[in-house]
C-alpha atoms as a PDB file:
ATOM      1  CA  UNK A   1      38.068  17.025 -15.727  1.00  0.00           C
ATOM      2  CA  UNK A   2      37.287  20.594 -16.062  1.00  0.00           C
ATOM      3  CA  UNK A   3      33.754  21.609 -16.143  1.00  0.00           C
ATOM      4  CA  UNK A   4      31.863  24.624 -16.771  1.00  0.00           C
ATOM      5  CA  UNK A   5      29.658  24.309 -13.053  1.00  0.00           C
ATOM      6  CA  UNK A   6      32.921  24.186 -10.788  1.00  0.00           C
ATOM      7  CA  UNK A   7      30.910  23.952  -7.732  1.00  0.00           C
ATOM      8  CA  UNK A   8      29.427  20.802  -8.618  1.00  0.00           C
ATOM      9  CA  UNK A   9      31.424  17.924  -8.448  1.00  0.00           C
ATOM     10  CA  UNK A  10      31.739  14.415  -9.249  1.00  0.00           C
ATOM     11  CA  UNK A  11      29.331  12.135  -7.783  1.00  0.00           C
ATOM     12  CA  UNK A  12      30.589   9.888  -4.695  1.00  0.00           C
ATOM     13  CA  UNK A  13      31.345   6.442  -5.111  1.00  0.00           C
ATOM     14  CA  UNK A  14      28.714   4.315  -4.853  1.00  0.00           C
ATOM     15  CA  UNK A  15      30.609   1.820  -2.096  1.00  0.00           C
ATOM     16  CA  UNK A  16      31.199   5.283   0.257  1.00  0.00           C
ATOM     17  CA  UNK A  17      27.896   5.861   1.369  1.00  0.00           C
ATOM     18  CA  UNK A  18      26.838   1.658   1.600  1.00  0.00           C
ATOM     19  CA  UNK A  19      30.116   1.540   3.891  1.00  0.00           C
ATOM     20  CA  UNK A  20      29.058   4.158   5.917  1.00  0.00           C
ATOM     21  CA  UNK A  21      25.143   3.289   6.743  1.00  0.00           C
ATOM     22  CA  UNK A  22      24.419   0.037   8.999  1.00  0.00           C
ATOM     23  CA  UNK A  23      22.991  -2.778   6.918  1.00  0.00           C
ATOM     24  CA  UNK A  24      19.332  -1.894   6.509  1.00  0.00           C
ATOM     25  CA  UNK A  25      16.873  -3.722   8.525  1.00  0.00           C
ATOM     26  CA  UNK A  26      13.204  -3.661   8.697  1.00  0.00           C
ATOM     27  CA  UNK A  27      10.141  -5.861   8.997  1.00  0.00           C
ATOM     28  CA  UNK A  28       9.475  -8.143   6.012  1.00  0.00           C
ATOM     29  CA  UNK A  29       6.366  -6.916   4.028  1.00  0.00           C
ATOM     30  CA  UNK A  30       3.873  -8.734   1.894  1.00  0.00           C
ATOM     31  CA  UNK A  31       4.068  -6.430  -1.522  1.00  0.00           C
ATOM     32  CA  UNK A  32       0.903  -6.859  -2.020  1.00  0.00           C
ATOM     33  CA  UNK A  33      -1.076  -6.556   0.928  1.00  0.00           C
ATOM     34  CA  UNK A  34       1.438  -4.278   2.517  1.00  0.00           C
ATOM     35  CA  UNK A  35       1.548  -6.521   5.802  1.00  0.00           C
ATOM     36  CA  UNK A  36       3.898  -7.436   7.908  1.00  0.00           C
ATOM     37  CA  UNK A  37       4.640 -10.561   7.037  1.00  0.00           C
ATOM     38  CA  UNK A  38       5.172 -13.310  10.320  1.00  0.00           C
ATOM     39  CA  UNK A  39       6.526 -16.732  10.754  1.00  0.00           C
ATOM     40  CA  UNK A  40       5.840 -18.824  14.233  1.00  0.00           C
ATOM     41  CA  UNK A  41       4.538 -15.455  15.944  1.00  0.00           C
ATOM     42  CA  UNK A  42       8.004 -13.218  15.297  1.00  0.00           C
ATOM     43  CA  UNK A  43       7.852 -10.835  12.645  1.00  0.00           C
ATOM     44  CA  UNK A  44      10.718 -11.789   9.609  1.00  0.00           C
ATOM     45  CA  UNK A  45      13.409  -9.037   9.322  1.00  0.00           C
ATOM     46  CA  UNK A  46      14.134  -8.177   5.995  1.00  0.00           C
ATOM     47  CA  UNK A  47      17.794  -7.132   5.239  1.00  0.00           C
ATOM     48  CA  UNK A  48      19.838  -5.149   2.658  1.00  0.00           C
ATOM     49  CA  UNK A  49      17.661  -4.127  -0.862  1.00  0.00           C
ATOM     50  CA  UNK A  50      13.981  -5.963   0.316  1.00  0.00           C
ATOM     51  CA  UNK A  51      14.710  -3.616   4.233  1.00  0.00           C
ATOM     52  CA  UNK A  52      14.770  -0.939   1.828  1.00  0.00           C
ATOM     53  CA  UNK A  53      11.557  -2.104  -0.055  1.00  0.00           C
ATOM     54  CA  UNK A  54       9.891  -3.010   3.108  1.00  0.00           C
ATOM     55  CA  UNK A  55      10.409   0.603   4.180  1.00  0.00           C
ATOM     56  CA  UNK A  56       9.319   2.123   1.202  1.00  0.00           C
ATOM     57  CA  UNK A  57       6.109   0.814   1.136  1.00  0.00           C
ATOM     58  CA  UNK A  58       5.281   1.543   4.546  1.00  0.00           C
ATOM     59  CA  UNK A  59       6.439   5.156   4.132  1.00  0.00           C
ATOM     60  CA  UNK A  60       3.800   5.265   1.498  1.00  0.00           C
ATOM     61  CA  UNK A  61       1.302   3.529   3.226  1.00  0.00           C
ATOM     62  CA  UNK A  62       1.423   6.150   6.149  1.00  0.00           C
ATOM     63  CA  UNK A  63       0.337   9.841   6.401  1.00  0.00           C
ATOM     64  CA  UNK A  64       2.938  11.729   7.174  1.00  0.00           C
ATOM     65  CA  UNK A  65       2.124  13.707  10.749  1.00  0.00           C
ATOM     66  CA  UNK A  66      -0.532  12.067  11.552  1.00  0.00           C
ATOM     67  CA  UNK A  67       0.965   8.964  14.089  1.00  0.00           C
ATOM     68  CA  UNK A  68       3.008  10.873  16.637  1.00  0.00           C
ATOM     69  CA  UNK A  69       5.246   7.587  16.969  1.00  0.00           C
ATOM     70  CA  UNK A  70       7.083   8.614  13.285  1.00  0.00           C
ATOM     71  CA  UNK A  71       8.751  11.628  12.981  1.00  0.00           C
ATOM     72  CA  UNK A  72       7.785  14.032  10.635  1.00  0.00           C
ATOM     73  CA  UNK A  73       9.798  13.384   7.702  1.00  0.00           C
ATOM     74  CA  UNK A  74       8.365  10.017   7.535  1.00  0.00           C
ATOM     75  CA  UNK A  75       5.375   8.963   5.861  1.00  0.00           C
ATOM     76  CA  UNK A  76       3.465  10.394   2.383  1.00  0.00           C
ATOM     77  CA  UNK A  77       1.231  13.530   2.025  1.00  0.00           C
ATOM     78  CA  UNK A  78      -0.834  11.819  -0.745  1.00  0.00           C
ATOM     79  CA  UNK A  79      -4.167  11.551   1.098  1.00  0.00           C
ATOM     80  CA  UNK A  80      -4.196  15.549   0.656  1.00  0.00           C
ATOM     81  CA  UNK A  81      -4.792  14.971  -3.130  1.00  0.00           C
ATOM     82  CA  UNK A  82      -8.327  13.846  -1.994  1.00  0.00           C
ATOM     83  CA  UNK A  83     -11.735  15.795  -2.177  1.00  0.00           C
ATOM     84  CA  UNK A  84      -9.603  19.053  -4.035  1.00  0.00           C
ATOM     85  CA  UNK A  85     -11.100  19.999  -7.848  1.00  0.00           C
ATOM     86  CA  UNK A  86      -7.311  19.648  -9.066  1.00  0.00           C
ATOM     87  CA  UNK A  87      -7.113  18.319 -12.921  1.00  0.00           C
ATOM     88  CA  UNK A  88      -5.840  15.268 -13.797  1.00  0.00           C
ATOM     89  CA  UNK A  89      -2.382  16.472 -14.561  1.00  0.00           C
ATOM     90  CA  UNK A  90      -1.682  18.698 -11.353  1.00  0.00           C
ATOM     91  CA  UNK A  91      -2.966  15.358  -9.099  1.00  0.00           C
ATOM     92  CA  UNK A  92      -0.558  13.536 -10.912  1.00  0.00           C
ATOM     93  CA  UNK A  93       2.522  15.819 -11.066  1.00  0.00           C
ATOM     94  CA  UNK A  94       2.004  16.645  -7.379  1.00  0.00           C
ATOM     95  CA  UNK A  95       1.525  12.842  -6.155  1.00  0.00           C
ATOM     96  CA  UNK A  96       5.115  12.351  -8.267  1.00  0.00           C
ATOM     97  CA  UNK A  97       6.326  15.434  -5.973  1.00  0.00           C
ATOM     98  CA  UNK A  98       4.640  13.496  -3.227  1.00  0.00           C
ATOM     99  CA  UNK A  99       5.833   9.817  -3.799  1.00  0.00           C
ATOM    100  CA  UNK A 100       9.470  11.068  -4.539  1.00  0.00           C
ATOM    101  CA  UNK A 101       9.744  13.229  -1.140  1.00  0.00           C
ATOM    102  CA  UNK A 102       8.241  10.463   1.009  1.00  0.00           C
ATOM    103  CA  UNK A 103      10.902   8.406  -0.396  1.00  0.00           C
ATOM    104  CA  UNK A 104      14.371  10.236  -0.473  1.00  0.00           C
ATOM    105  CA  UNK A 105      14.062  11.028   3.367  1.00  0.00           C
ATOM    106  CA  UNK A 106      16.246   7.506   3.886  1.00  0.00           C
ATOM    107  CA  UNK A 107      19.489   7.550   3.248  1.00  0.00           C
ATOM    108  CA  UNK A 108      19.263   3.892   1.759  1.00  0.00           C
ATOM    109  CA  UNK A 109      17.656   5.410  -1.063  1.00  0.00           C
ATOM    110  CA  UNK A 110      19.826   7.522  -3.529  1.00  0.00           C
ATOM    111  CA  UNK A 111      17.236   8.293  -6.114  1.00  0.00           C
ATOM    112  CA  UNK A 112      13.300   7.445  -6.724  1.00  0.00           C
ATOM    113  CA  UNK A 113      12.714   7.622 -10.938  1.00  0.00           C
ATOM    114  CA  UNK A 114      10.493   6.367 -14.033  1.00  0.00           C
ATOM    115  CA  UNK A 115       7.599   7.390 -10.776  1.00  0.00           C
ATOM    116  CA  UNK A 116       3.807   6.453 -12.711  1.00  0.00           C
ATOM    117  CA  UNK A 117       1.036   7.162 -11.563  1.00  0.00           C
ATOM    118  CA  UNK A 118      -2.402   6.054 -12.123  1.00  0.00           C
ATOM    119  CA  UNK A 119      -6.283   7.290 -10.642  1.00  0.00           C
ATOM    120  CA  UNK A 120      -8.769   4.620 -11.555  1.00  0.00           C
ATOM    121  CA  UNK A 121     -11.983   5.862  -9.754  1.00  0.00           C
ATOM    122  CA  UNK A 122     -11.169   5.886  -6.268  1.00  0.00           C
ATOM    123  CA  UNK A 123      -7.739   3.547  -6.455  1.00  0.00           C
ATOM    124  CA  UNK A 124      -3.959   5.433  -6.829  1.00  0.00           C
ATOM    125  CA  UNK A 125      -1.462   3.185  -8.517  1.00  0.00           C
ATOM    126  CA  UNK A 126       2.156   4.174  -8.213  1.00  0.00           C
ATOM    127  CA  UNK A 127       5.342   2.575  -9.682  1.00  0.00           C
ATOM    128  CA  UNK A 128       8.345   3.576  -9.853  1.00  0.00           C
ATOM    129  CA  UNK A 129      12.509   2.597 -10.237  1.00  0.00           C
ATOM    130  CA  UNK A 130      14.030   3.309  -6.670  1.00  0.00           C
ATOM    131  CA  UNK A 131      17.808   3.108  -7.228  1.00  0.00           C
ATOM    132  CA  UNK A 132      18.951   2.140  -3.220  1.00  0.00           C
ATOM    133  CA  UNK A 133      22.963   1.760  -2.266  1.00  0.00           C
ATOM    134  CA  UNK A 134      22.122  -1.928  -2.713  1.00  0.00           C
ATOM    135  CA  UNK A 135      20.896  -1.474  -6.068  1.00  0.00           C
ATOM    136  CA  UNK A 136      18.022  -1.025  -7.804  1.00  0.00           C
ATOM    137  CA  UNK A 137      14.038  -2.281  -7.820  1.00  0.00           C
ATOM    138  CA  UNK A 138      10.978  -1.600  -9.257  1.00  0.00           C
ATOM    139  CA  UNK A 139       8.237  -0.953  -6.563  1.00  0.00           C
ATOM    140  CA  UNK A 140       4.445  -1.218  -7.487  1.00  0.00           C
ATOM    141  CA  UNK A 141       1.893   0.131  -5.172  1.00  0.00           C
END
């Protein structure tokens, strides 16, 4: 098919890149509460699309550089929203900026959309479609 942007091509297949990466694995986490979620004293290992989810939420959940045991693309920069005179519509425009770069730093996750969010008083509500290589999930935080 001929296209006007030759430089930009087709799209992989979605089976490439899931036969490429290791199946994802990562602690189970309570949705919720955000905890790690443990069954006779072992943490449960999530695997495939709820790995993916599991990892999400803890990516949001930390601040990026400030735990020297993650690297620095992982984690959110949200908490810098916080005690700046930005209006309502830059907070929210940059914590979409914020949420979305947290989140397409793993390569399980192809594309972070439909991204809400919410100030109530002190509380941030985010949701948001992630589309992963096992599929795709809404994710409430």
């Amino acid at each position: 098919m001929s296209t006007i942007f030759p430089l930009i091509g087709d799209a992989p297949a979605p089976t490439a890149q899931a036969e490429t990466l290791p199946l994802a694995r990562e602690f189970a986490r309570d949705p919720k509460s955000g905890r790690t979620i443990w069954r006779n004293g072992v943490p449960v290992i999530a695997t495939g699309l709820s790995a993916v989810l599991s990892w999400a939420y803890a990516a949001l959940a930390t601040v990026r550089c400030r735990h020297p045991v993650y690297s620095r693309d992982f984690g959110c920069e949200l908490e810098q929203l916080i005690g700046h005179a930005y209006t309502q519509d830059v907070k929210s425009v940059e914590a979409v900026r914020m949420v979305r770069d947290a989140l397409t730093v793993s390569p399980y996750i192809r594309d972070v959309r439909d991204v809400a969010v919410d100030f109530a008083g002190n509380t941030l509500s985010i949701g948001c479609v992630i589309e992963t290589i096992y599929g795709e999930a809404d994710m409430h935080v």
